[in-house]
Protein backbone atom coordinates (compact mmCIF):
# COMPACT_ATOMS: atom_id res chain seq x y z
CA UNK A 1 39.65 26.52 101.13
CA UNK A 2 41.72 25.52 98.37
CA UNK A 3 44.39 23.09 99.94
CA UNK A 4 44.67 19.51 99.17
CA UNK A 5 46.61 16.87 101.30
CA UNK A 6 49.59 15.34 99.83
CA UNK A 7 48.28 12.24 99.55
CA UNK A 8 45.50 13.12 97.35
CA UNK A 9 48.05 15.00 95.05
CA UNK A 10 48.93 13.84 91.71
CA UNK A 11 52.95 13.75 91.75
CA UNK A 12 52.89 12.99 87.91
CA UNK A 13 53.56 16.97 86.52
CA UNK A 14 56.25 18.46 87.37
CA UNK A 15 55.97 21.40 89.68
CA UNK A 16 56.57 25.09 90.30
CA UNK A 17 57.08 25.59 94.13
CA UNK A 18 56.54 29.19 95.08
CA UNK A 19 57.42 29.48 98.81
CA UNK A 20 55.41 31.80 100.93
CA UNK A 21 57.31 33.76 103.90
CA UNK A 22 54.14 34.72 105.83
CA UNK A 23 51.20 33.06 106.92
CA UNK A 24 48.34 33.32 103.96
CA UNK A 25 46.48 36.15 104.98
CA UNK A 26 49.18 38.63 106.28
CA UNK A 27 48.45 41.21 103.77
CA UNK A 28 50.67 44.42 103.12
CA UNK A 29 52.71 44.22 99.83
CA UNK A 30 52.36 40.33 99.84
CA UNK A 31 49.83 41.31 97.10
CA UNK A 32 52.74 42.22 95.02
CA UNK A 33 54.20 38.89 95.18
CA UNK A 34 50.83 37.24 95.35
CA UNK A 35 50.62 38.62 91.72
CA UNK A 36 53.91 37.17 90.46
CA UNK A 37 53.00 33.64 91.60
CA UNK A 38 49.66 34.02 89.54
CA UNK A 39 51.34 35.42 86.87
CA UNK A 40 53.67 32.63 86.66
CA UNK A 41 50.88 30.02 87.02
CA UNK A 42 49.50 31.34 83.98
CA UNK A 43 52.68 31.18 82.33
CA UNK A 44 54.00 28.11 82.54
CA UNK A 45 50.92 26.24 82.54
CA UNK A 46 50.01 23.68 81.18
CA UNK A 47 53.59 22.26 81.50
CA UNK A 48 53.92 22.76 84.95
CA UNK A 49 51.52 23.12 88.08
CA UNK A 50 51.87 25.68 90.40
CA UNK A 51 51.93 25.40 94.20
CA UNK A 52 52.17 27.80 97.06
CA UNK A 53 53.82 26.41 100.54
CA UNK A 54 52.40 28.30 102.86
CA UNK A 55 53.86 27.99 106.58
CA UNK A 56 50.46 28.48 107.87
CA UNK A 57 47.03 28.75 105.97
CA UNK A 58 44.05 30.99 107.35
CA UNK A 59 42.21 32.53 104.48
CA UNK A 60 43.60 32.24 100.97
CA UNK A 61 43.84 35.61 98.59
CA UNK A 62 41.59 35.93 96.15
CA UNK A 63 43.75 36.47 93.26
CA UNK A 64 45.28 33.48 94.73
CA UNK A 65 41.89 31.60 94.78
CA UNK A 66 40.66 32.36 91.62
CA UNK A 67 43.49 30.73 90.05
CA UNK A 68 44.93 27.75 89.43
CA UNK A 69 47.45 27.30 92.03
CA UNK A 70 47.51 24.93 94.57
CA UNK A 71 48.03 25.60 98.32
CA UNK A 72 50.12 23.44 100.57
CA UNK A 73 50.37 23.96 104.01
CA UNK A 74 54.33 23.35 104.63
CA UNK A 75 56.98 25.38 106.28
CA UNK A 76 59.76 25.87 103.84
CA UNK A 77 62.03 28.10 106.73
CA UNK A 78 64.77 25.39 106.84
CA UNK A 79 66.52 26.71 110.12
CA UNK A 80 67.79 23.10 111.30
CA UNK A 81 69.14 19.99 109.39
CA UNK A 82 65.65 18.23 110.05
CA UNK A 83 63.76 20.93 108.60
CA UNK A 84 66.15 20.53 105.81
CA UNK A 85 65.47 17.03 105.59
CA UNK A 86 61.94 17.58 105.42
CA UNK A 87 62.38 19.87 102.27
CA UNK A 88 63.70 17.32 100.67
CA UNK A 89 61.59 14.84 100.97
CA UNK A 90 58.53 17.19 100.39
CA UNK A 91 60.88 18.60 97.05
CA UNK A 92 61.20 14.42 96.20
CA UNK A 93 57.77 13.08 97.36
CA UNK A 94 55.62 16.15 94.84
CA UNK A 95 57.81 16.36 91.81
CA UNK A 96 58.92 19.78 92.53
CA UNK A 97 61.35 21.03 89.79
CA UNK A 98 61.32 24.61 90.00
CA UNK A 99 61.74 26.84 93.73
CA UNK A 100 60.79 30.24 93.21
CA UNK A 101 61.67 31.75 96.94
CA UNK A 102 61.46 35.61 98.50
CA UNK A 103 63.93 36.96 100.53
CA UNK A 104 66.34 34.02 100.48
CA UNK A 105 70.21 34.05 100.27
CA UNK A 106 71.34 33.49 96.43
CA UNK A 107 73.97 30.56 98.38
CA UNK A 108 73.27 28.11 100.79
CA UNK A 109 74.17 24.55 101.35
CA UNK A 110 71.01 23.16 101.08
CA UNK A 111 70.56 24.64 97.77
CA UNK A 112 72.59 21.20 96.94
CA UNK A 113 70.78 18.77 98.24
CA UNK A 114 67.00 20.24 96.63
CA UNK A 115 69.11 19.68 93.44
CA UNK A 116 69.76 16.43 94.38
CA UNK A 117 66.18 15.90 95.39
CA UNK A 118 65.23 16.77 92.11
CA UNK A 119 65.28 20.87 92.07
CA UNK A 120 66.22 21.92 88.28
CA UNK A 121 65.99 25.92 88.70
CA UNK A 122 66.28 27.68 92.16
CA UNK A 123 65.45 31.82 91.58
CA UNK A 124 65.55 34.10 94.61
CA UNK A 125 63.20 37.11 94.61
CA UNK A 126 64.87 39.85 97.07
CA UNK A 127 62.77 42.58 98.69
CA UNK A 128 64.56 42.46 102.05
CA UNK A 129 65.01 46.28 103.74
CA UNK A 130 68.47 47.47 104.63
CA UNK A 131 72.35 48.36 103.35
CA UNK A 132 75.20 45.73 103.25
CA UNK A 133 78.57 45.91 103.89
CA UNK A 134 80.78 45.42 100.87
CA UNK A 135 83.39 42.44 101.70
CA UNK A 136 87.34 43.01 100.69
CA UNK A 137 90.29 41.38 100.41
CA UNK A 138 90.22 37.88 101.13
CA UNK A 139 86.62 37.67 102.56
CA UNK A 140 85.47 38.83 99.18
CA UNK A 141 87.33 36.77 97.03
CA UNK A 142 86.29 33.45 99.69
CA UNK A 143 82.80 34.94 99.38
CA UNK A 144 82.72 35.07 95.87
CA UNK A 145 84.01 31.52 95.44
CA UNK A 146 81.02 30.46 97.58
CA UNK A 147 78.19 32.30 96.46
CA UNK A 148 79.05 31.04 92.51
CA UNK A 149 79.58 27.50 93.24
CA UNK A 150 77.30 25.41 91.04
CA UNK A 151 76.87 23.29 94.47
CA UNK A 152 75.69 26.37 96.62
CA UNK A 153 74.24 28.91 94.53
CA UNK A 154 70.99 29.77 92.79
CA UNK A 155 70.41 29.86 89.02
CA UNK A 156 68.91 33.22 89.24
CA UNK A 157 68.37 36.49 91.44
CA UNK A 158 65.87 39.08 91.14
CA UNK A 159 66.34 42.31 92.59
CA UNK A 160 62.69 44.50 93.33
CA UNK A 161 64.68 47.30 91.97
CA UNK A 162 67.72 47.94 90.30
CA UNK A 163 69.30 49.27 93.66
CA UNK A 164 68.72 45.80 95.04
CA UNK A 165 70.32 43.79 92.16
CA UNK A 166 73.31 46.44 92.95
CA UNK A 167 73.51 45.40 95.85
CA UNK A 168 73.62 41.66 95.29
CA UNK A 169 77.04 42.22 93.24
CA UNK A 170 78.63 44.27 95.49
CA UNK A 171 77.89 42.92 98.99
CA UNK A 172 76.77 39.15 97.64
CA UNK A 173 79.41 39.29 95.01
CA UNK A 174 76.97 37.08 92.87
CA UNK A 175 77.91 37.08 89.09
CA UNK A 176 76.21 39.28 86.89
CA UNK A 177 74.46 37.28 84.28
CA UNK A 178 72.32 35.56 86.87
CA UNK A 179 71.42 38.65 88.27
CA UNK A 180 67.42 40.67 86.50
CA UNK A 181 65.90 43.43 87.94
CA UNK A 182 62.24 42.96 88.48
CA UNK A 183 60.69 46.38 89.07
CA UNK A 184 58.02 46.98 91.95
CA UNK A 185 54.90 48.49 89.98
CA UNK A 186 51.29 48.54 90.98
CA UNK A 187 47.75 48.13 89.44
CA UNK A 188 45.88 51.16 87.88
CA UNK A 189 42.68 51.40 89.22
CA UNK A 190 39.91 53.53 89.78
CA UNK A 191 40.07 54.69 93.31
CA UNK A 192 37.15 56.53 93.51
CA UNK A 193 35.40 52.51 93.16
CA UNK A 194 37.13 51.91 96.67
CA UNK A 195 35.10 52.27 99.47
CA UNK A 196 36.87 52.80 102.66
CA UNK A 197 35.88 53.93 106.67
CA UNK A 198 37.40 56.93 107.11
CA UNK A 199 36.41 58.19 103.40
CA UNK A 200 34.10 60.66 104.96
CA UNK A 201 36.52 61.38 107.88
CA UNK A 202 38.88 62.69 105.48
CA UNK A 203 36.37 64.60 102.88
CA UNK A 204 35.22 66.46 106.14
CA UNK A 205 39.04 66.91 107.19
CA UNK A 206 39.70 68.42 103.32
CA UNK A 207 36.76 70.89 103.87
CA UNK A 208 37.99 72.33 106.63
CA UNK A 209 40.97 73.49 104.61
CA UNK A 210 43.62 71.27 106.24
CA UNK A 211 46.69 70.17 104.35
CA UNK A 212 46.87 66.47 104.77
CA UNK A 213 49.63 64.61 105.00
CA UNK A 214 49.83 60.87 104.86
CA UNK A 215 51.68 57.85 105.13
CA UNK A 216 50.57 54.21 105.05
CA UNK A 217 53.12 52.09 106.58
CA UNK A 218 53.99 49.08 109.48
CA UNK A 219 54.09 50.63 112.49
CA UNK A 220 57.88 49.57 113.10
CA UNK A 221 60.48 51.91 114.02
CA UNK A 222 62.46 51.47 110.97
CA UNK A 223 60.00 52.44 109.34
CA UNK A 224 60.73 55.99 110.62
CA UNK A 225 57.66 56.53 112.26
CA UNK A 226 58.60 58.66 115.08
CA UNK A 227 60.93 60.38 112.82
CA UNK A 228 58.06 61.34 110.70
CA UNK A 229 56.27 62.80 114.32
CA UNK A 230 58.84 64.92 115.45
CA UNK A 231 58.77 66.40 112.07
CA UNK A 232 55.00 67.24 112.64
CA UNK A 233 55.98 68.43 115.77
CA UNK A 234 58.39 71.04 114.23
CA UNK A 235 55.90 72.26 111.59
CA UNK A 236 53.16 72.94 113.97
CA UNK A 237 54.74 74.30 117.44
CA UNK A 238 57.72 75.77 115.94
CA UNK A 239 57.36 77.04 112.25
CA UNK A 240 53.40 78.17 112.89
CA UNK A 241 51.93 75.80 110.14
CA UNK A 242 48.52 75.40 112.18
CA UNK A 243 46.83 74.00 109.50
CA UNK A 244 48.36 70.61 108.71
CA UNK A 245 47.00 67.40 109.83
CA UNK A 246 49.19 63.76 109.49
CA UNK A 247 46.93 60.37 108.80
CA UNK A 248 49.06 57.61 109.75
CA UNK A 249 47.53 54.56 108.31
CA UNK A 250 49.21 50.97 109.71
CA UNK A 251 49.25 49.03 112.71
CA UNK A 252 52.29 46.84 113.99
CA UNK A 253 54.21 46.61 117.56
CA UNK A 254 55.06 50.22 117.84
CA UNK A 255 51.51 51.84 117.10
CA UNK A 256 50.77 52.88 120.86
CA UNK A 257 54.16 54.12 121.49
CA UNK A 258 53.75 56.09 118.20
CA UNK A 259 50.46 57.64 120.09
CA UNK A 260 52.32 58.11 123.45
CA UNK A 261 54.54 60.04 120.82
CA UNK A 262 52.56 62.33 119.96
CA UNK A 263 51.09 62.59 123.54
CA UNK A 264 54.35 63.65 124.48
CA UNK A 265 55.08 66.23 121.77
CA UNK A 266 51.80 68.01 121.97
CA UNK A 267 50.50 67.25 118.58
CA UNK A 268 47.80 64.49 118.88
CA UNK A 269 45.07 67.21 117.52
CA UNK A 270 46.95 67.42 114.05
CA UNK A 271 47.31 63.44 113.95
CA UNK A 272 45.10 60.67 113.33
CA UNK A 273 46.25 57.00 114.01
CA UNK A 274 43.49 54.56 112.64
CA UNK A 275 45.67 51.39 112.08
CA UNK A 276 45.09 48.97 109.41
CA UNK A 277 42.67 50.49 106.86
CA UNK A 278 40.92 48.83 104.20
CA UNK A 279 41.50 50.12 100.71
CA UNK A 280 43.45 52.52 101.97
CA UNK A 281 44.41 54.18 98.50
CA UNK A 282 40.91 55.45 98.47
CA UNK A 283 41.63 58.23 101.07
CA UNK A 284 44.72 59.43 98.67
CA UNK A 285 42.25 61.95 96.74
CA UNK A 286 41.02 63.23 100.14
CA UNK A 287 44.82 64.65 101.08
CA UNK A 288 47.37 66.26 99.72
CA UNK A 289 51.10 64.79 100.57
CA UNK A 290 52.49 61.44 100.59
CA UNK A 291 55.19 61.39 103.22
CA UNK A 292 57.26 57.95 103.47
CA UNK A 293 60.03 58.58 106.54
CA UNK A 294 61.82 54.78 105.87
CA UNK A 295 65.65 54.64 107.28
CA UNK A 296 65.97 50.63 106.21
CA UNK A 297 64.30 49.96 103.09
CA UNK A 298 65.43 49.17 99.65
CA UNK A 299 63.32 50.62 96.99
CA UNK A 300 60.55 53.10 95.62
CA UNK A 301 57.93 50.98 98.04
CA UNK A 302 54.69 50.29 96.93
CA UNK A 303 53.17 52.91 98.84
CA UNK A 304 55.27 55.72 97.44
CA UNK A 305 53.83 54.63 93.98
CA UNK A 306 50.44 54.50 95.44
CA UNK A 307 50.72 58.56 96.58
CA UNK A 308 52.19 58.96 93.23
CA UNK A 309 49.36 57.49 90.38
CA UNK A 310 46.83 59.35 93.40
CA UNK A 311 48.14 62.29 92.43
CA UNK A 312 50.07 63.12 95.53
CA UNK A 313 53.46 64.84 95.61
CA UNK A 314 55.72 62.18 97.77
CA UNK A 315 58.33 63.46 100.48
CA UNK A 316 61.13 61.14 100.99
CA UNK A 317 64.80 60.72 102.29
CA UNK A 318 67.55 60.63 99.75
CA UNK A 319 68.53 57.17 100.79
CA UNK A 320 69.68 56.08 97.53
CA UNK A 321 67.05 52.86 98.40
CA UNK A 322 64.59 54.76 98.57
CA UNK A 323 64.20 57.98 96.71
CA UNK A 324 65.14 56.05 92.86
CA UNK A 325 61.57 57.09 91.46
CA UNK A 326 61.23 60.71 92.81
CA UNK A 327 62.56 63.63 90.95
CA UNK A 328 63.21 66.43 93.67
CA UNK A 329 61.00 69.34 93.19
CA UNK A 330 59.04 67.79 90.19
CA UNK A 331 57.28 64.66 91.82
CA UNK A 332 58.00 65.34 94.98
CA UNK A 333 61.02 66.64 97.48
CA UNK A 334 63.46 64.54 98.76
CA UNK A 335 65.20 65.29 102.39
CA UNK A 336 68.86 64.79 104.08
CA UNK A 337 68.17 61.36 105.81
CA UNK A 338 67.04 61.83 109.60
CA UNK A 339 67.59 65.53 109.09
CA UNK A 340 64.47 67.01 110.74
CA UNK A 341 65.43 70.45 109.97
CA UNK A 342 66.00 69.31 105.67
CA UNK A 343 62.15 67.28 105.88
CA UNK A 344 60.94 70.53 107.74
CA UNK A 345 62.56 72.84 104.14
CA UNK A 346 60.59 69.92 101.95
CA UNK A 347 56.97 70.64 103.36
CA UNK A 348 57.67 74.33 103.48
CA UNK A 349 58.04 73.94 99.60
CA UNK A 350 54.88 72.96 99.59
CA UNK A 351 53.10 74.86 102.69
CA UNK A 352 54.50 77.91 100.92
CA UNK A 353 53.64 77.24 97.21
CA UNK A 354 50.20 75.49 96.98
CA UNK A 355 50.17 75.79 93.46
CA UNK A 356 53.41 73.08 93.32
CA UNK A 357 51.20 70.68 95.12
CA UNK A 358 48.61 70.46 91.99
CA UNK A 359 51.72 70.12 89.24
CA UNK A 360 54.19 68.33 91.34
CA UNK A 361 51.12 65.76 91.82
CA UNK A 362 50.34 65.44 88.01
CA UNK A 363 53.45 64.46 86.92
CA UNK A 364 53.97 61.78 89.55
CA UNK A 365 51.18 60.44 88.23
CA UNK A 366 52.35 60.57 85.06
CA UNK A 367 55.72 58.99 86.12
CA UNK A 368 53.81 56.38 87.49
CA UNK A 369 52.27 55.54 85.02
CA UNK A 370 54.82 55.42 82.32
CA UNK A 371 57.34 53.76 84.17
CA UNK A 372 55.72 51.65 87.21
CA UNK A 373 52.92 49.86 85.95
CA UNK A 374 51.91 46.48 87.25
CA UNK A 375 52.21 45.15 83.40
CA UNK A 376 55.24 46.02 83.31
CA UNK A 377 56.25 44.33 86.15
CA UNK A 378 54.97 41.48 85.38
CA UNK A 379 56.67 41.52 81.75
CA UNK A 380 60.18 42.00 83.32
CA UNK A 381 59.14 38.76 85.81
CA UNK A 382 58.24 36.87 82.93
CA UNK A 383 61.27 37.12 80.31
CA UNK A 384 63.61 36.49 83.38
CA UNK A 385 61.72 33.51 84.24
CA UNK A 386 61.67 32.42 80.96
CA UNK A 387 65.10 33.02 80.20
CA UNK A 388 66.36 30.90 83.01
CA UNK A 389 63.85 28.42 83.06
CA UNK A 390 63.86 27.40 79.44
CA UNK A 391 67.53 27.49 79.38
């Protein structure tokens, strides 16, 4: 396992600290940001080493292992003055000069005392789900003082897409020239070379003429899982569309009431609930819809792009979050937010005209892969970094 104890550290280079949310082996779209922190390893090398603090450290990525980085087992969460206190120290004692953090606030107190621990350049990366309420009147102008105070803010924030930086001037009132949209994007690669469990599952579900419909998701409520059932539910007992079958592929704390779910509604012979799969982008060629029912998050996800360079036509709610890479009735169909009845009228596009399915399905691919590469990605995460970092 690559992890070294402090003490046998040299503290002589300066340091890159990118700070890991999650234990080291949670998975999901941590690959995404598992990616950047290689990418900027290889960036900024040989002027600075790169370090990952992870809060706890099972088995270490591959990408992540293969690379130069170092792993330090330290919880960066600093949720009481002590843990603060330990930051700093650990920020003073290494030779960190650079925090690269996910999901944090772009102004907090102890953004201060890093600094004065030796911090240089603090950048936010922000991939956290939900809407924000706009502040007015005084509380925005108080806000605004705050969040742009040399003593309290950051010195950059990325948004994962340019409905997230958005939302960082309007409801974080941060200023504008420290904000850079980072795009989500995702690799290219052969599926076909992925080998997965239930690959012969589905082939033998696609030869029995099924239309399959997919998601790969958490298994969280706001995820809009059951959402996503009780539109099943309507397809099969009420419009007569017999021959559908929905893969839900994810585990998480609300997988068995997801089954009890369908239990309830009558439909468990047109579902399939296999949890956590492996390579799961390898059963995209076996079906035929990628259906993403999110209420809270804040982008084109990962997995949307995923149905999309498969060749799958994606269904999704016209959340303004969510729906920013699908072009209704051309890459896919996009439905009236928890409107069962307006996701019901987007399948039947589909159910009804087969042919749309093939064409609909070539040009998100072809979307995908003009516009949400991983290298491109990766280029907009570099000329931020090196915009603010060399300044």
């Amino acid at each position: 396992m690559k992890t070294e104890d402090l003490s046998m550290s040299s503290v002589a280079k300066p340091k890159i600290l990118c700070v890991a949310n999650w234990q080291s082996d949670v998975g999901y779209a941590w690959w995404l940001m598992e990616s950047y922190w290689v990418k900027i390893s290889e960036t900024f090398e040989p002027k600075y080493e790169t370090w990952i603090a992870y809060p706890t450290i099972n088995t270490i990525p591959e990408e992540i292992e293969e690379s130069s980085i170092k792993c330090k087992r330290h919880n960066f969460a600093a949720t009481t003055v002590s843990s603060v206190l330990q930051n700093v120290q650990f920020i003073r004692k290494n030779n960190i000069k650079i925090l690269y953090l996910s999901d944090y606030g772009v102004a907090r107190f102890q953004y201060f005392l890093y600094r004065l621990a030796g911090i240089r350049k603090i950048i936010v990366h922000d991939h956290s789900p939900g809407l924000r309420t706009k502040p007015k009147g005084i509380k925005r102008f108080l806000k605004k003082l705050y969040v742009n105070s040399r003593f309290t803010r950051v010195d950059a924030a990325f948004g994962a897409t340019s409905f997230v930086t958005q939302r960082t001037l309007d409801t974080s009132c941060f200023a504008e020239k420290r904000c850079f949209t980072v795009p989500n994007g995702i690799r290219l690669i052969n599926s076909s070379n992925l080998v997965s469990p239930l690959q012969a599952q589905m082939e033998k579900a696609a030869l029995s003429n099924k239309t399959i419909i997919v998601t790969a998701s958490r298994a969280n409520r706001y995820k809009g899982v059951f959402f996503a059932l009780d539109v099943i539910h309507q397809l099969v007992k009420k419009d007569g569309f017999s021959n559908i079958f929905y893969l839900f592929c994810g585990d998480g704390p609300d997988l068995e009431a997801m089954v009890a779910h369908a239990e309830k509604l009558g439909i468990t012979e047109y579902c399939s609930f296999p949890g956590r799969v492996n390579n799961v982008r390898s059963l995209y060629s076996c079906c035929d819809i990628g259906f993403q029912p999110s209420q809270g998050e804040v982008g084109y996800s990962l997995s949307i792009l995923e149905y999309m360079i498969e060749g799958l036509p994606v269904i999704v709610p016209d959340n303004k979050s969510v729906c920013s890479a699908t072009e209704d009735g051309n890459t896919g169909k996009i439905y009236k937010e928890n409107d069962i009845s307006s996701a019901c009228d987007a399948f039947r596009f589909y159910l009804t005209q087969p042919e749309k399915l093939a064409s609909n399905g070539k040009s998100a691919r072809h979307t995908v892969e003009a516009d949400y590469t991983l290298e491109k990605t990766h280029a907009a995460l570099v000329l931020a970094l090196k915009k603010i970092i060399n300044q």
